[in-house]
Protein backbone atom coordinates (compact mmCIF):
# COMPACT_ATOMS: atom_id res chain seq x y z
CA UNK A 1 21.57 1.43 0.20
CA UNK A 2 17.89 2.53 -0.78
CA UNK A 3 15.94 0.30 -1.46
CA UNK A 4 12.88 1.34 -3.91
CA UNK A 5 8.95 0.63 -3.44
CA UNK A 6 5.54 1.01 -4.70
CA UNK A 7 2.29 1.40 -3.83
CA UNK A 8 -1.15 0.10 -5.57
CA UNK A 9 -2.26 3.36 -6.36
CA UNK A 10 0.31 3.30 -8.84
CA UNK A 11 -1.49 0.40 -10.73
CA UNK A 12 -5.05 0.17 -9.17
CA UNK A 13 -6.09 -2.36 -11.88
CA UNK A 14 -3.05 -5.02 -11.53
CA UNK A 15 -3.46 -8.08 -9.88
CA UNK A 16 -0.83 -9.20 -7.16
CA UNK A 17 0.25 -11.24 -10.07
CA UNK A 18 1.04 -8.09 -11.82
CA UNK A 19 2.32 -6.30 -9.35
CA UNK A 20 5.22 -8.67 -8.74
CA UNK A 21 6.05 -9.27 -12.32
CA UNK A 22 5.87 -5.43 -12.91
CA UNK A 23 8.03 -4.70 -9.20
CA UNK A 24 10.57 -7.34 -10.90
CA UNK A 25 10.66 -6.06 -14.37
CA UNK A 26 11.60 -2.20 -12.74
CA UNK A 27 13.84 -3.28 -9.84
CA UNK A 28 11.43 -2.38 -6.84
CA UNK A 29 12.03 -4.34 -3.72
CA UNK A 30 8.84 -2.77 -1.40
CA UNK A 31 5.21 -3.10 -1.94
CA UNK A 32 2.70 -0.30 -0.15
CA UNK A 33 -1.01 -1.48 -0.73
CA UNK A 34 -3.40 1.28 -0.46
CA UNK A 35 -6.18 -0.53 1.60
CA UNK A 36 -9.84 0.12 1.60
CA UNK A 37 -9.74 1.46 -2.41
CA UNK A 38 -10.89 -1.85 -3.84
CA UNK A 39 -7.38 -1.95 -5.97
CA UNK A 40 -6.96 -5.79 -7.46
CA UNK A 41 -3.86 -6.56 -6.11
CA UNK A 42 -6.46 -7.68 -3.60
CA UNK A 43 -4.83 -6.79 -0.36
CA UNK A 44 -6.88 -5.25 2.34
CA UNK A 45 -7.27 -4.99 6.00
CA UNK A 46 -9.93 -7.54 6.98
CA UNK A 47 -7.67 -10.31 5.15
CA UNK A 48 -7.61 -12.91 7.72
CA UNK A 49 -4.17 -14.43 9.22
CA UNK A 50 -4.23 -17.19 7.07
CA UNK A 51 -4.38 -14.28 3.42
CA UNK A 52 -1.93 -12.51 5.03
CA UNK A 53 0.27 -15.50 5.44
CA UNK A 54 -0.26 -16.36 1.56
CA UNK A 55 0.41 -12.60 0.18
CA UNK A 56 3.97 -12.77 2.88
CA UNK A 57 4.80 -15.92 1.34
CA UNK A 58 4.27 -14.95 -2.54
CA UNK A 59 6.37 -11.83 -2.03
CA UNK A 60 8.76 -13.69 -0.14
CA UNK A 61 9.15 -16.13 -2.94
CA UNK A 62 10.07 -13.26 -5.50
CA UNK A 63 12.28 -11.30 -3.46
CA UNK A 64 9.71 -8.87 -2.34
CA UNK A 65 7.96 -7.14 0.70
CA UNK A 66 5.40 -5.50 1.96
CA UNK A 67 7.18 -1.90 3.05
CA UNK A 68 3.94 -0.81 4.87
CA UNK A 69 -0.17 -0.48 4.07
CA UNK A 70 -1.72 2.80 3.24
CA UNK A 71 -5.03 3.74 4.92
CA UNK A 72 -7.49 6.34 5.67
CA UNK A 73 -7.09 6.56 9.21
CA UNK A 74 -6.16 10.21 10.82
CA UNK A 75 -4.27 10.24 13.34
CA UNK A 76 -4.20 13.53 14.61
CA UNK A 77 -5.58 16.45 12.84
CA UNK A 78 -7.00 20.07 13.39
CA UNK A 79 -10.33 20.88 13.95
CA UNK A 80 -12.05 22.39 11.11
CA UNK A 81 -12.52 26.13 12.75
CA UNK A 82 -9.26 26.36 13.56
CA UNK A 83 -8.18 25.85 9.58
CA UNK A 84 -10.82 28.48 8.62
CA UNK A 85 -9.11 30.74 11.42
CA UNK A 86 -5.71 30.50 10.57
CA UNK A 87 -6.99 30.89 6.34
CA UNK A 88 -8.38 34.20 7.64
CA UNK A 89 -5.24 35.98 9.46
């Protein structure tokens, strides 16, 4: 079965309150936070073991889970000239 999720860039401005409460209301069972934004749901990637313990534990507690985190780290991509090379052929 598929199981639906979400990510904070959805809803920037809701809380993690609101995020549960709204991932309840609409059925989704997966939570992507978009890190390094500044979205209030509050989740990001210097969060120390003991805040990501407490975010686990509230989504836990309803059901829910973090699917994944977004970021803005590139893992592989192509140099610039060889974009403006293939644009030109």
């Amino acid at each position: 079965m598929i199981k639906l999720a979400t990510m904070s860039s959805v809803c920037p401005d809701w809380t993690l309150n609101d995020v549960v409460t709204g991932m309840k209301r609409h059925g989704y069972q997966g939570f992507e936070p978009r890190v390094e934004w500044g979205h209030a749901s509050g989740i990001e990637v210097g969060h120390s073991g003991a805040q990501r313990k407490e975010v686990r534990a509230q989504m836990e507690g309803e059901g829910l889970a973090i699917c994944c985190m977004a970021t803005g780290a590139r893992m592989a991509a192509p140099m610039w000239t060889s974009v403006q090379n293939t644009w030109r052929t």
